[in-house]
PDB file of N, CA and C in Angstrom:
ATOM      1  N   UNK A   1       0.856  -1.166   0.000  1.00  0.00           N
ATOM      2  CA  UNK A   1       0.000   0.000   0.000  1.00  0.00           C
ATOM      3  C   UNK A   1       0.902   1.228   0.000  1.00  0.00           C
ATOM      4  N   UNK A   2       0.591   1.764  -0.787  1.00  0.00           N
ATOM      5  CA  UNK A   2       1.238   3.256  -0.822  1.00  0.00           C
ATOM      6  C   UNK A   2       0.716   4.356  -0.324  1.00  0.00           C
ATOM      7  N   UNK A   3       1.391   5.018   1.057  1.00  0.00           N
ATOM      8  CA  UNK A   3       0.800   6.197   1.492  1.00  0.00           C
ATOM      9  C   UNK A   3       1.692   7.263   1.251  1.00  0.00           C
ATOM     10  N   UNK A   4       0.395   8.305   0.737  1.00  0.00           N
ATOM     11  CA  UNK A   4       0.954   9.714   0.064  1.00  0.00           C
ATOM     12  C   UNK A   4       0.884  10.822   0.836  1.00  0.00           C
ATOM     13  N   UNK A   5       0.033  10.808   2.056  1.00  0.00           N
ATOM     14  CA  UNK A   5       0.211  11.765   2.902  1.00  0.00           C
ATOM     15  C   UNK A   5      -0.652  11.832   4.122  1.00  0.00           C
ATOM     16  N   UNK A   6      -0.423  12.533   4.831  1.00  0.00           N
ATOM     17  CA  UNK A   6      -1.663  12.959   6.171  1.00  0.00           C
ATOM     18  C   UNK A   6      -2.142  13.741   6.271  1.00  0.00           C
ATOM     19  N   UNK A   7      -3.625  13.758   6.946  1.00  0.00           N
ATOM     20  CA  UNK A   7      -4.092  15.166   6.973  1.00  0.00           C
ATOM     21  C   UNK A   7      -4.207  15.308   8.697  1.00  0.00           C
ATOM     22  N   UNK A   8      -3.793  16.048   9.700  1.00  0.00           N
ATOM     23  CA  UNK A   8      -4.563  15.987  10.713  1.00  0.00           C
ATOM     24  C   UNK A   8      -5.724  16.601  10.863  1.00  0.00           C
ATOM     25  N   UNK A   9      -6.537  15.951  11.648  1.00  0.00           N
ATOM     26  CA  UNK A   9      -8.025  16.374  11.897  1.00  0.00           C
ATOM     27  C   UNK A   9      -8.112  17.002  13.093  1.00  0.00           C
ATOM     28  N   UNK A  10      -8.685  18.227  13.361  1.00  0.00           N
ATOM     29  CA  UNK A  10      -8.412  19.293  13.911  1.00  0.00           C
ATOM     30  C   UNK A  10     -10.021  19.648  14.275  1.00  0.00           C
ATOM     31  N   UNK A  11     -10.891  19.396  15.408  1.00  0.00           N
ATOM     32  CA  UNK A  11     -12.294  19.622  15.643  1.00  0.00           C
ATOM     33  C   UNK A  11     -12.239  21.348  16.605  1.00  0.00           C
ATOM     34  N   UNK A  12     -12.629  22.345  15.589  1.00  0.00           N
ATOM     35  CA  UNK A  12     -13.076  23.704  16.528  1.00  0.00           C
ATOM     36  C   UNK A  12     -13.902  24.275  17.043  1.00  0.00           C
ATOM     37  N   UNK A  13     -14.398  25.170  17.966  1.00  0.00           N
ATOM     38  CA  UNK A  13     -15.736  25.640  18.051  1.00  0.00           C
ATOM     39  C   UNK A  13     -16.069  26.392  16.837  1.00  0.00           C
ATOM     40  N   UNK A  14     -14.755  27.335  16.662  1.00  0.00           N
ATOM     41  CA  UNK A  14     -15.272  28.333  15.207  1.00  0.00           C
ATOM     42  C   UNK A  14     -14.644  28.281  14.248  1.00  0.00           C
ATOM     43  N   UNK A  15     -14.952  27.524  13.892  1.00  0.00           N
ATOM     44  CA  UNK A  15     -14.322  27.435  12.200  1.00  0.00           C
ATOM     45  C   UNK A  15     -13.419  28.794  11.747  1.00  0.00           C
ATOM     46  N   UNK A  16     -14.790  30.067  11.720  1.00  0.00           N
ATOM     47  CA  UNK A  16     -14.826  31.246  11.277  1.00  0.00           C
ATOM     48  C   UNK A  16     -13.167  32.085  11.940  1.00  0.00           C
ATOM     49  N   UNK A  17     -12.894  31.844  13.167  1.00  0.00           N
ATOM     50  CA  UNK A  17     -11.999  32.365  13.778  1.00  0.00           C
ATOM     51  C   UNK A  17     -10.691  31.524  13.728  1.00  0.00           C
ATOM     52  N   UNK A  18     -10.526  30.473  13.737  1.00  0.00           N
ATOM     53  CA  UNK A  18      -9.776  29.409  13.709  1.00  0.00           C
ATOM     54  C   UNK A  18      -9.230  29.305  11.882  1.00  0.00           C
ATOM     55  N   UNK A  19     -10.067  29.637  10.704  1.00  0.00           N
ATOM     56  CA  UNK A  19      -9.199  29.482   9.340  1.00  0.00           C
ATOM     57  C   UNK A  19      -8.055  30.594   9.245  1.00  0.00           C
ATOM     58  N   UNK A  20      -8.446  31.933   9.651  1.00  0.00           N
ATOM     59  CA  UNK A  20      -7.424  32.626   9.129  1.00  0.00           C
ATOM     60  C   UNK A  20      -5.590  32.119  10.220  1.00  0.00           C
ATOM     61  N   UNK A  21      -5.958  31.768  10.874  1.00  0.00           N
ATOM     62  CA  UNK A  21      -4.951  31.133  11.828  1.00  0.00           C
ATOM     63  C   UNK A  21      -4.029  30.154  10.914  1.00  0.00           C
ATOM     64  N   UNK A  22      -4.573  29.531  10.622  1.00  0.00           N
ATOM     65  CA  UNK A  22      -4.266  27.736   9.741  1.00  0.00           C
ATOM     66  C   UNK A  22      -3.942  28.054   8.497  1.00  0.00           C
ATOM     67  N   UNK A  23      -4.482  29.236   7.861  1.00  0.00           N
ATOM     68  CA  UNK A  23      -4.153  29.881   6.387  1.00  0.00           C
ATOM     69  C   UNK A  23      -2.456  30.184   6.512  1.00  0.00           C
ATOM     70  N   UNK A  24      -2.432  31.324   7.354  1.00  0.00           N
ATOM     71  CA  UNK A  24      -1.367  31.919   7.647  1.00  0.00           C
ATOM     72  C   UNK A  24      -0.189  30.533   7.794  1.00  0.00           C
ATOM     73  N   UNK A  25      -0.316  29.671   8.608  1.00  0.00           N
ATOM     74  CA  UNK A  25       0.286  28.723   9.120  1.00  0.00           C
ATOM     75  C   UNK A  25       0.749  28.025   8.176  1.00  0.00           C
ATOM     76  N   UNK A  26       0.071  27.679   7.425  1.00  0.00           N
ATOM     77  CA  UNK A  26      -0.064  27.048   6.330  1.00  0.00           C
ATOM     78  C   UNK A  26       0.446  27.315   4.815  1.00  0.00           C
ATOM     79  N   UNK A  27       0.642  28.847   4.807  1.00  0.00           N
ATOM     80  CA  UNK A  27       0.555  29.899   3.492  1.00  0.00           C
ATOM     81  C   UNK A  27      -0.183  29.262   2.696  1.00  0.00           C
ATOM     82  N   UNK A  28      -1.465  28.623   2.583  1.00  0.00           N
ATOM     83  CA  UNK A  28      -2.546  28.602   1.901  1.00  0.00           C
ATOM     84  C   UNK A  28      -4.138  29.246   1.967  1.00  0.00           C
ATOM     85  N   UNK A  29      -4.646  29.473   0.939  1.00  0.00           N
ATOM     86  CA  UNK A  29      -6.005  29.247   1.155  1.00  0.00           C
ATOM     87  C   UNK A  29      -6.892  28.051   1.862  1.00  0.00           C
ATOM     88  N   UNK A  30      -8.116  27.985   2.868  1.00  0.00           N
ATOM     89  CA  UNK A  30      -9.138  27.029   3.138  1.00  0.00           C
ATOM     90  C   UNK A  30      -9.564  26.590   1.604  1.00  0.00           C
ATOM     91  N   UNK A  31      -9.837  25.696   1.510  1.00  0.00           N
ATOM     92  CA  UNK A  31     -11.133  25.102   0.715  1.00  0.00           C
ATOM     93  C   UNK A  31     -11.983  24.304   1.714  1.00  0.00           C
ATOM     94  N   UNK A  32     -13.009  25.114   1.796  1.00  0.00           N
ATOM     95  CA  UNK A  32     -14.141  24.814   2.753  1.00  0.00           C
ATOM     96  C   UNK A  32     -15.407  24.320   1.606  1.00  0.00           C
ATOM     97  N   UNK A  33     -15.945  23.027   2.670  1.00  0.00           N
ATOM     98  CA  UNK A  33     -17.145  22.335   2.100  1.00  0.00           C
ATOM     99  C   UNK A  33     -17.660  21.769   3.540  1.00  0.00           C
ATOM    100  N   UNK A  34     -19.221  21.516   3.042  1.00  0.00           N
ATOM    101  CA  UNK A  34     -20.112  21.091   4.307  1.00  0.00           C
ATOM    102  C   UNK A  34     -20.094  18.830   3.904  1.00  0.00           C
ATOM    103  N   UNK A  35     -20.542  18.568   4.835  1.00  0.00           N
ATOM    104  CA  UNK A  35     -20.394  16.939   5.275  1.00  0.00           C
ATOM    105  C   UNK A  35     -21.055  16.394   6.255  1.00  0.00           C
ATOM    106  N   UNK A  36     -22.580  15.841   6.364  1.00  0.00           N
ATOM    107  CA  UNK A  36     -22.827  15.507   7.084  1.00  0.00           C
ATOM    108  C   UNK A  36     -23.132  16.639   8.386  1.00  0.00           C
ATOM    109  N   UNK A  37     -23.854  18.118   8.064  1.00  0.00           N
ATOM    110  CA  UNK A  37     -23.497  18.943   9.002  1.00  0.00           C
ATOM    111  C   UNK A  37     -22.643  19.624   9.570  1.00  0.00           C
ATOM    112  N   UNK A  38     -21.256  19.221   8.908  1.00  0.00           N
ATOM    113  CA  UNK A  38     -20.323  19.830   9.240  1.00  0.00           C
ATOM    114  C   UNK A  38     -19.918  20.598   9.140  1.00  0.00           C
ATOM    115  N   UNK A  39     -19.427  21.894   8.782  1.00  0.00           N
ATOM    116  CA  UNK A  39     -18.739  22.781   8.326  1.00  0.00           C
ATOM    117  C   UNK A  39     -17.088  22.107   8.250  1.00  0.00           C
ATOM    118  N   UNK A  40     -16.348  22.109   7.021  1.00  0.00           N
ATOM    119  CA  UNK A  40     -14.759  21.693   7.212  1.00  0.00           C
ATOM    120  C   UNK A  40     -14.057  22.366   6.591  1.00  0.00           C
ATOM    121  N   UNK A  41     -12.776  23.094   6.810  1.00  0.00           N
ATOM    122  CA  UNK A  41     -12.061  23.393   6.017  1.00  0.00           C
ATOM    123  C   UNK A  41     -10.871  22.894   5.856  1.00  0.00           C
ATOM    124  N   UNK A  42     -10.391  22.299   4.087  1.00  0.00           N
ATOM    125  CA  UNK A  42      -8.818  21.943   4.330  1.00  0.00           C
ATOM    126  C   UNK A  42      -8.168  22.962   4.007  1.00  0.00           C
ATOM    127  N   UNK A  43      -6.852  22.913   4.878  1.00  0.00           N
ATOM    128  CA  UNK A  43      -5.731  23.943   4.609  1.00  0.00           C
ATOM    129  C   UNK A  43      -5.009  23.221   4.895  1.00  0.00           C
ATOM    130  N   UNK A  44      -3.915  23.052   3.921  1.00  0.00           N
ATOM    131  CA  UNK A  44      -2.453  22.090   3.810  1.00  0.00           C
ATOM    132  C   UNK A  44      -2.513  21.041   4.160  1.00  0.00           C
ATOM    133  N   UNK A  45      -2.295  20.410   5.440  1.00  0.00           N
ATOM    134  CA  UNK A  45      -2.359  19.203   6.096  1.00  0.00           C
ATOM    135  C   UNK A  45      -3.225  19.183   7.409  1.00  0.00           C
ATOM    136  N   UNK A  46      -4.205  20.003   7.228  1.00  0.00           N
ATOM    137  CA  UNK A  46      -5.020  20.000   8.218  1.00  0.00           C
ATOM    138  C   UNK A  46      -6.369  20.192   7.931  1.00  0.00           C
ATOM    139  N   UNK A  47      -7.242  19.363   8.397  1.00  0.00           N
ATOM    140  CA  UNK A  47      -8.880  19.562   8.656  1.00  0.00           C
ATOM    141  C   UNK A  47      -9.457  20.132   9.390  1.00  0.00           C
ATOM    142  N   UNK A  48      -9.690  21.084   9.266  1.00  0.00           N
ATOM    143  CA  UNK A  48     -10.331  21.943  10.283  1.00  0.00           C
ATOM    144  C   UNK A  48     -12.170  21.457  10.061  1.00  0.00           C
ATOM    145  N   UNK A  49     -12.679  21.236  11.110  1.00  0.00           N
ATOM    146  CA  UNK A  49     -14.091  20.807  11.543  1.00  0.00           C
ATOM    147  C   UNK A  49     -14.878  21.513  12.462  1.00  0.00           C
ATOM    148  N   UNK A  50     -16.067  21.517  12.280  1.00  0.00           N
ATOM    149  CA  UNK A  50     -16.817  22.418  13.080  1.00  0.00           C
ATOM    150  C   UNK A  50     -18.238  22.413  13.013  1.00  0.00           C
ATOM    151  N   UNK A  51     -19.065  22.253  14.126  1.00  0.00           N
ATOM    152  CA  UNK A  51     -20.311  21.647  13.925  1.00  0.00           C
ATOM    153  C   UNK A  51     -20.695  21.243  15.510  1.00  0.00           C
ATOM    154  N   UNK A  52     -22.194  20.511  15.131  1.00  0.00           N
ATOM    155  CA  UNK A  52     -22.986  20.098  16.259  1.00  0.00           C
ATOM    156  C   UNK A  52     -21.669  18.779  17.708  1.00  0.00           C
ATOM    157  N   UNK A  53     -22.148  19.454  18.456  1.00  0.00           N
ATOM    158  CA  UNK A  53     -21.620  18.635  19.592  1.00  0.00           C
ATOM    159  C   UNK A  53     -21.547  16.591  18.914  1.00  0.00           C
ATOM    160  N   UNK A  54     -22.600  15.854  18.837  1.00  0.00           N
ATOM    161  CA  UNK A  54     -22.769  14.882  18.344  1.00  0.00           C
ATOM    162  C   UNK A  54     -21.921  14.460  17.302  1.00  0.00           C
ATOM    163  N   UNK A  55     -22.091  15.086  16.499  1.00  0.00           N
ATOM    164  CA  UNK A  55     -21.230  14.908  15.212  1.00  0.00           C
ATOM    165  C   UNK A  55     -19.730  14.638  15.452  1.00  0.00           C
ATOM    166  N   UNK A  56     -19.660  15.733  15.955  1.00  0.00           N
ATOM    167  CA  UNK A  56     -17.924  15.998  16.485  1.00  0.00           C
ATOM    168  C   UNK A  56     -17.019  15.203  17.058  1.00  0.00           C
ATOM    169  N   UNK A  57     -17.935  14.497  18.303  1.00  0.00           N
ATOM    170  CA  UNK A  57     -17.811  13.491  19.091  1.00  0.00           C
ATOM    171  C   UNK A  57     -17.238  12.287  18.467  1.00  0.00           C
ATOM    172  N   UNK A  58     -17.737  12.410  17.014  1.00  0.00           N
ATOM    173  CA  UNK A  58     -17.863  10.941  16.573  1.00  0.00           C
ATOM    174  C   UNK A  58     -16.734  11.175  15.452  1.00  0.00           C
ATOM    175  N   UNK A  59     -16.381  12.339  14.761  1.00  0.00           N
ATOM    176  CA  UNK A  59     -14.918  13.022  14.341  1.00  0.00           C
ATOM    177  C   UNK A  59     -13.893  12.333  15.202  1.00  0.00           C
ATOM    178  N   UNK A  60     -13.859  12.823  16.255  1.00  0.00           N
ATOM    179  CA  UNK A  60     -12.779  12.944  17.045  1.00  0.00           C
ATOM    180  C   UNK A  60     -12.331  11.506  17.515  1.00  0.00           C
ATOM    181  N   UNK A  61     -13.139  10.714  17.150  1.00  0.00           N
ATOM    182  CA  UNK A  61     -12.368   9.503  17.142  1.00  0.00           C
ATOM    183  C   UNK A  61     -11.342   8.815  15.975  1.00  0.00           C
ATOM    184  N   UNK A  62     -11.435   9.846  14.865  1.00  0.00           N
ATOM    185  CA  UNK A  62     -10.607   9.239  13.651  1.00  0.00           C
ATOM    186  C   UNK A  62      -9.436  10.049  13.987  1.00  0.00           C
ATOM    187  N   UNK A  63      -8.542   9.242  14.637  1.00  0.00           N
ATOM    188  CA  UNK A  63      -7.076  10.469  14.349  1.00  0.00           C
ATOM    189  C   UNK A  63      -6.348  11.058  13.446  1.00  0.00           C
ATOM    190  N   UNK A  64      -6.559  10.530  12.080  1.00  0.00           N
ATOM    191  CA  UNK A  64      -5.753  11.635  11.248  1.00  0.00           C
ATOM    192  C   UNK A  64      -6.354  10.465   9.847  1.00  0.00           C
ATOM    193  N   UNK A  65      -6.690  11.062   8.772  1.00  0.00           N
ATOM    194  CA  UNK A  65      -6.962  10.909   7.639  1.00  0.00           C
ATOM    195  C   UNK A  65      -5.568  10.554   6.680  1.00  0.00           C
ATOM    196  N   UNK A  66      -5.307   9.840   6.146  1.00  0.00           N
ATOM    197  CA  UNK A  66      -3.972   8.667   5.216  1.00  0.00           C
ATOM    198  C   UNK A  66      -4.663   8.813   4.137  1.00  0.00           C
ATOM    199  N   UNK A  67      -3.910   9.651   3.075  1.00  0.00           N
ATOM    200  CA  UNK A  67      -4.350   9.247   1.682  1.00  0.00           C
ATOM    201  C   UNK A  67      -3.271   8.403   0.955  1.00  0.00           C
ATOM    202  N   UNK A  68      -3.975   7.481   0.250  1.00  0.00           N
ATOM    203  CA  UNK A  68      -3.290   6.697  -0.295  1.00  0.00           C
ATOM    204  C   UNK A  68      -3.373   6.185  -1.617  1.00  0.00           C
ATOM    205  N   UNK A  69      -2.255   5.770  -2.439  1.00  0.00           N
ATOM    206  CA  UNK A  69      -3.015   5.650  -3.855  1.00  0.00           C
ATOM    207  C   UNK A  69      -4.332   4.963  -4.099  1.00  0.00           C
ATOM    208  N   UNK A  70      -4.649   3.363  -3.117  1.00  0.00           N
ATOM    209  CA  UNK A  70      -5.632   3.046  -3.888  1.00  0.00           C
ATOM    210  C   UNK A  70      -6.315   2.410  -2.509  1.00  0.00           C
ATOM    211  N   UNK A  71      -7.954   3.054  -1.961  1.00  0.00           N
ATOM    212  CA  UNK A  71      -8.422   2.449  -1.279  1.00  0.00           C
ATOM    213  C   UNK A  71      -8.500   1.029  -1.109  1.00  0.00           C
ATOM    214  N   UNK A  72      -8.853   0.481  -2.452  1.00  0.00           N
ATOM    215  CA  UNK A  72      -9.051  -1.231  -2.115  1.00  0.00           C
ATOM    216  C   UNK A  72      -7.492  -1.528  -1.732  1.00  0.00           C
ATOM    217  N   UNK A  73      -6.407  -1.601  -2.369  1.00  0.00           N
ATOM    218  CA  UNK A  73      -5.519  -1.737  -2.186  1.00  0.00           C
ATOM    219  C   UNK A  73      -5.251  -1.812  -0.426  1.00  0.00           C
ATOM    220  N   UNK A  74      -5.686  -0.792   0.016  1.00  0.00           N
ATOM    221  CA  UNK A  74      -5.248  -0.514   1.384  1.00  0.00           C
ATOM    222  C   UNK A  74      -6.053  -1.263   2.261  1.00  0.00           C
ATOM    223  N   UNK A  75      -7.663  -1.480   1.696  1.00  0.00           N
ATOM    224  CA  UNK A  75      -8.137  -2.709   2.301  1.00  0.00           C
ATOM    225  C   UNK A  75      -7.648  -3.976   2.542  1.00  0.00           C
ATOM    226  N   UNK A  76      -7.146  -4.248   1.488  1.00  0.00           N
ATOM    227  CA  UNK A  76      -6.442  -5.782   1.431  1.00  0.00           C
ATOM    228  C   UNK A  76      -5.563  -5.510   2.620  1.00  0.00           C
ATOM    229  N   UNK A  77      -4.418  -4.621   2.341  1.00  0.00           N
ATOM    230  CA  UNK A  77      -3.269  -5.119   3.160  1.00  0.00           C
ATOM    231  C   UNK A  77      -3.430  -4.770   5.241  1.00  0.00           C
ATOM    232  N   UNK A  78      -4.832  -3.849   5.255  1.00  0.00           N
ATOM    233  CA  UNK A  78      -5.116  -3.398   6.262  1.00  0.00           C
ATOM    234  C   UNK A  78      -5.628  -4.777   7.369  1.00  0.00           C
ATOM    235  N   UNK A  79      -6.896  -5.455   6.696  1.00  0.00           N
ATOM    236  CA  UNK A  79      -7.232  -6.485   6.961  1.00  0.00           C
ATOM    237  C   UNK A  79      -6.317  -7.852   7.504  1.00  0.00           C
ATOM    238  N   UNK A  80      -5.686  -7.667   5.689  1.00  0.00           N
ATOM    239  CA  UNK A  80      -4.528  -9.186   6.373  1.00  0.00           C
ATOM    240  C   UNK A  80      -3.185  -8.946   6.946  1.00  0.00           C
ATOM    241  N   UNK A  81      -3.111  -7.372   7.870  1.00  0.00           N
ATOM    242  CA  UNK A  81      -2.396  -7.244   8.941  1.00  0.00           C
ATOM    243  C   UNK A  81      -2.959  -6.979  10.316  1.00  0.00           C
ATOM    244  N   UNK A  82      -4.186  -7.141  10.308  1.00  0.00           N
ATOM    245  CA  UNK A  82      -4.896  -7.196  11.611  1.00  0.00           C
ATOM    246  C   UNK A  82      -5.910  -6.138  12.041  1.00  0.00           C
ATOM    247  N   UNK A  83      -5.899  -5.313  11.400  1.00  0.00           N
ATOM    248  CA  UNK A  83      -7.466  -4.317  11.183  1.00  0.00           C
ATOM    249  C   UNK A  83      -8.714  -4.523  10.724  1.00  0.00           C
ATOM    250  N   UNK A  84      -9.382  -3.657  11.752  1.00  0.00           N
ATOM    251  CA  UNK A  84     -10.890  -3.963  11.433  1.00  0.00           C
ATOM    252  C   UNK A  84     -11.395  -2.894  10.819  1.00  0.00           C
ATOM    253  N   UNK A  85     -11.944  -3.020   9.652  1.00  0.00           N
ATOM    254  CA  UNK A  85     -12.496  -1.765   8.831  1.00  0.00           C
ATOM    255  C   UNK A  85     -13.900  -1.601   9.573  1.00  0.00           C
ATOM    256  N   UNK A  86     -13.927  -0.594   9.869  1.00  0.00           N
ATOM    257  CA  UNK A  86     -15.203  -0.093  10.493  1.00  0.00           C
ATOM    258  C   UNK A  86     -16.188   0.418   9.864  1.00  0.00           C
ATOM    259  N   UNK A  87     -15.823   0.913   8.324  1.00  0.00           N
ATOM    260  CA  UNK A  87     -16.852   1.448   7.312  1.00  0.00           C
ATOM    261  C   UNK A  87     -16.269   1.742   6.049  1.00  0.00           C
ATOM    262  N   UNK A  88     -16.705   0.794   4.804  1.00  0.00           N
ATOM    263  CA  UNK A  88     -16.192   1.505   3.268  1.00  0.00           C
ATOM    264  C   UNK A  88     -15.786   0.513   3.509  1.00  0.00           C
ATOM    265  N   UNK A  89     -14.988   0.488   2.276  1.00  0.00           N
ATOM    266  CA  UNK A  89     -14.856   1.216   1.209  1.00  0.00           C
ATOM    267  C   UNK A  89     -15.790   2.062   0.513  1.00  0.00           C
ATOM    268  N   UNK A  90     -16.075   3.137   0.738  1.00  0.00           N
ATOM    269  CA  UNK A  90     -17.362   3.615   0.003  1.00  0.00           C
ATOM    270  C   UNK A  90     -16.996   4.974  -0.803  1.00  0.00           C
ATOM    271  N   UNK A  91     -17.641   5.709  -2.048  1.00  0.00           N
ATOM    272  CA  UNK A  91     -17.523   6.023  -3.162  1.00  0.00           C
ATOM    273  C   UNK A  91     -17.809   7.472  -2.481  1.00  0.00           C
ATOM    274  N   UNK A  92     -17.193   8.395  -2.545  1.00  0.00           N
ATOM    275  CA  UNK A  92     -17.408   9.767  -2.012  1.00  0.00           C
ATOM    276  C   UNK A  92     -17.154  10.679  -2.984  1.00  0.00           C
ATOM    277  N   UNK A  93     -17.373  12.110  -3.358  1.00  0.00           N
ATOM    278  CA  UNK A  93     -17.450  13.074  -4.189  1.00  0.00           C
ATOM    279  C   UNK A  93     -15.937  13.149  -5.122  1.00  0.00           C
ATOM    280  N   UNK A  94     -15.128  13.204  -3.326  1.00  0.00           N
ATOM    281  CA  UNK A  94     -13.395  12.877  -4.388  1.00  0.00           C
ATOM    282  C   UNK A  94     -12.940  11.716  -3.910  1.00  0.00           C
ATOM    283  N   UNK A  95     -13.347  10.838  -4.145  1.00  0.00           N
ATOM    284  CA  UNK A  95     -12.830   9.717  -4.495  1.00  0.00           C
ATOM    285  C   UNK A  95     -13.743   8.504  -3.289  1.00  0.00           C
ATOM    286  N   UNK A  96     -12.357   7.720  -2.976  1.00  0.00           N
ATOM    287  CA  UNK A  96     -13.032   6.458  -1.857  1.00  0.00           C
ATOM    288  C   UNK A  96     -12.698   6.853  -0.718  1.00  0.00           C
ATOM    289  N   UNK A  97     -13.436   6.313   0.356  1.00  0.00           N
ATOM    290  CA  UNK A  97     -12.495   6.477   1.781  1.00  0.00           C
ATOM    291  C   UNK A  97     -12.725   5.144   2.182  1.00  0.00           C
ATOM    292  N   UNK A  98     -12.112   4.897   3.246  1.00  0.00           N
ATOM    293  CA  UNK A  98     -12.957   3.736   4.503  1.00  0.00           C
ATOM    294  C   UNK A  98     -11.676   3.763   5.994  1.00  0.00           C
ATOM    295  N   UNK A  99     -13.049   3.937   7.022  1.00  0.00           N
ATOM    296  CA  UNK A  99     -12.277   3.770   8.035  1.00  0.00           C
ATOM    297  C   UNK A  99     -11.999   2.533   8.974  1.00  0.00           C
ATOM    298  N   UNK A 100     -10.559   2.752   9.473  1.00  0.00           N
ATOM    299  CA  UNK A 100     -10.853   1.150  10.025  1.00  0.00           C
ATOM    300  C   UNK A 100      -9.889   1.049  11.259  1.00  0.00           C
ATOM    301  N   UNK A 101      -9.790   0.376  12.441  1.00  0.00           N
ATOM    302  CA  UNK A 101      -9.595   0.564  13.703  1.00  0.00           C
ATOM    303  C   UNK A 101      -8.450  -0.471  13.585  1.00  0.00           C
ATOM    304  N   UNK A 102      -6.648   0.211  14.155  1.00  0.00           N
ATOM    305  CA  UNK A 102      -5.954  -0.623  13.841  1.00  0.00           C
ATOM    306  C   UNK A 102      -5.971  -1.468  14.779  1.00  0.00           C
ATOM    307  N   UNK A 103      -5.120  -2.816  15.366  1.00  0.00           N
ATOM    308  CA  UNK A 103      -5.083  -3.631  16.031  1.00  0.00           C
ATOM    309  C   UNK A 103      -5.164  -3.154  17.892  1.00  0.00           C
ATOM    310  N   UNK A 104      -4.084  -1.567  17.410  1.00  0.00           N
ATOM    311  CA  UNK A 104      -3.713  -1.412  18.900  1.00  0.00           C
ATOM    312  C   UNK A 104      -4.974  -0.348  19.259  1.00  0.00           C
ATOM    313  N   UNK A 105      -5.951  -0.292  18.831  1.00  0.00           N
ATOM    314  CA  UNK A 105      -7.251   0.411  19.123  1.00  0.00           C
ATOM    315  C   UNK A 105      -7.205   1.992  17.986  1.00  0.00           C
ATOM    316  N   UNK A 106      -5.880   2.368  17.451  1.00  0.00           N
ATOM    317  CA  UNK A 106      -6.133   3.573  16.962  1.00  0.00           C
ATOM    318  C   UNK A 106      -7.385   3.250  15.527  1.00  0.00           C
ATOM    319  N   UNK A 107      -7.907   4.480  15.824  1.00  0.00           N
ATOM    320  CA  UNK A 107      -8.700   4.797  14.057  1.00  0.00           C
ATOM    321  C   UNK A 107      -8.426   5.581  13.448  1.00  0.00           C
ATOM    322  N   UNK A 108      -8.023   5.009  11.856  1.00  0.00           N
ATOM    323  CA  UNK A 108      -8.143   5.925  10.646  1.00  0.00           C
ATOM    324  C   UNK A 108      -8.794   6.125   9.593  1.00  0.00           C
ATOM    325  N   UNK A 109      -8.846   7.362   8.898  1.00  0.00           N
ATOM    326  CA  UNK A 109      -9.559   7.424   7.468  1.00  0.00           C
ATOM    327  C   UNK A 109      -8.609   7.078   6.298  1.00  0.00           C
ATOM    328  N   UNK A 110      -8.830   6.409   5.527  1.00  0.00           N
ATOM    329  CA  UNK A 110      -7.700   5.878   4.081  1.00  0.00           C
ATOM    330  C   UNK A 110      -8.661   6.582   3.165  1.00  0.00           C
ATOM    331  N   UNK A 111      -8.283   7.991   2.459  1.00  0.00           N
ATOM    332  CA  UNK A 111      -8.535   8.161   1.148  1.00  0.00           C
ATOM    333  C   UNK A 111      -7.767   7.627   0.343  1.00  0.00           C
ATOM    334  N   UNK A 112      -8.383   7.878  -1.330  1.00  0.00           N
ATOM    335  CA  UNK A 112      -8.407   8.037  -2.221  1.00  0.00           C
ATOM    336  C   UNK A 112      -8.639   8.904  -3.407  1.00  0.00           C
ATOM    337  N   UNK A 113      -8.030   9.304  -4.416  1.00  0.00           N
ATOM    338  CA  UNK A 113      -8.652  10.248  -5.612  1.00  0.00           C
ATOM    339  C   UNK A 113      -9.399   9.316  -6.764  1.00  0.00           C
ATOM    340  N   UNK A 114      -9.388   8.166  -6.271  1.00  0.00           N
ATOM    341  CA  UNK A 114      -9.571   7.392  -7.410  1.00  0.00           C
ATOM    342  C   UNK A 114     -11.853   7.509  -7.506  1.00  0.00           C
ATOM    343  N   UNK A 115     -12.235   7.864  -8.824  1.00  0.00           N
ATOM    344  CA  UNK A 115     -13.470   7.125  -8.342  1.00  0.00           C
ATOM    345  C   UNK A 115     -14.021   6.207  -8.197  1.00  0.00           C
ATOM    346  N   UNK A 116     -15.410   6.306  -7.827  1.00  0.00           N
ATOM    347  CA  UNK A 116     -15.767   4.755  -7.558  1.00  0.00           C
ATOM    348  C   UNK A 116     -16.561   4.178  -8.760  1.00  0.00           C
ATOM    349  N   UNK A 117     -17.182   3.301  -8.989  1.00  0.00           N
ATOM    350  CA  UNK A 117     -17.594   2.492  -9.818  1.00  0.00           C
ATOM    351  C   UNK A 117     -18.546   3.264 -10.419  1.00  0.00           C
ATOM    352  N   UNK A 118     -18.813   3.222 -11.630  1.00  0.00           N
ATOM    353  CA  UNK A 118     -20.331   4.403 -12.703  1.00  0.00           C
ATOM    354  C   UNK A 118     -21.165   4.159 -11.496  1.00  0.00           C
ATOM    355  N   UNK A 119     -22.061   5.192 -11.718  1.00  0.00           N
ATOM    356  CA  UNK A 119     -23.288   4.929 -11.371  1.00  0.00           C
ATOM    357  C   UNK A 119     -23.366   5.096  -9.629  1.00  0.00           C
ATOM    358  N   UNK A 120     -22.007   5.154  -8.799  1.00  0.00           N
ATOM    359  CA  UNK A 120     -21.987   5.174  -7.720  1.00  0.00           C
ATOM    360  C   UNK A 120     -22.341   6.632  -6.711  1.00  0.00           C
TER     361      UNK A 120
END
């Protein structure tokens, strides 16, 4: 499996006050999009999140987002080293994700750019 990078996931009260911070930090622009209620913005290697108490809760258990060339790919080798995929492989706007809980209890998200199957 080939991993291409990390994002950390970063849960705020204010989004609004908290991007120009992460911009600067970052010397990038946000690209902000909504998810499930969320408000998120990426900037460089970071997710900035922001939203209902509930939601968040349930964020904050994925520690950091792994993109990688090829979701299935990362299924295979995730599995037959001792992880439990907890959800996905499934077909998302940019690409695949799926998260899955490694042996020693951590959880991650495995993207992808790849899409998913027509029609998905």
């Amino acid at each position: 499996m080939e991993i291409l990078g990390a994002t950390l996931r970063v849960c705020v009260d204010d989004l609004e006050a908290s991007v120009p911070f992460y911009e600067r930090l970052a010397g990038q622009r946000a690209l902000r999009f909504e998810r499930g209620g969320v408000s998120v913005a990426a900037v460089g290697c970071f997710l900035l999140m922001s939203g209902p108490e509930a939601e968040l809760d349930v964020l904050r258990k994925v520690a950091a987002t792994i993109a990688v060339k090829d979701v299935e790919e990362a299924h295979r080798v995730l599995t037959g080293s001792g992880a439990h995929v907890l959800a996905g492989p499934v077909a998302t706007p940019a690409g695949r994700n799926l998260i899955a809980m490694h042996p020693d209890g951590a959880i991650y998200e495995y993207v992808d750019r790849n899409p998913g199957p027509p029609g998905v």
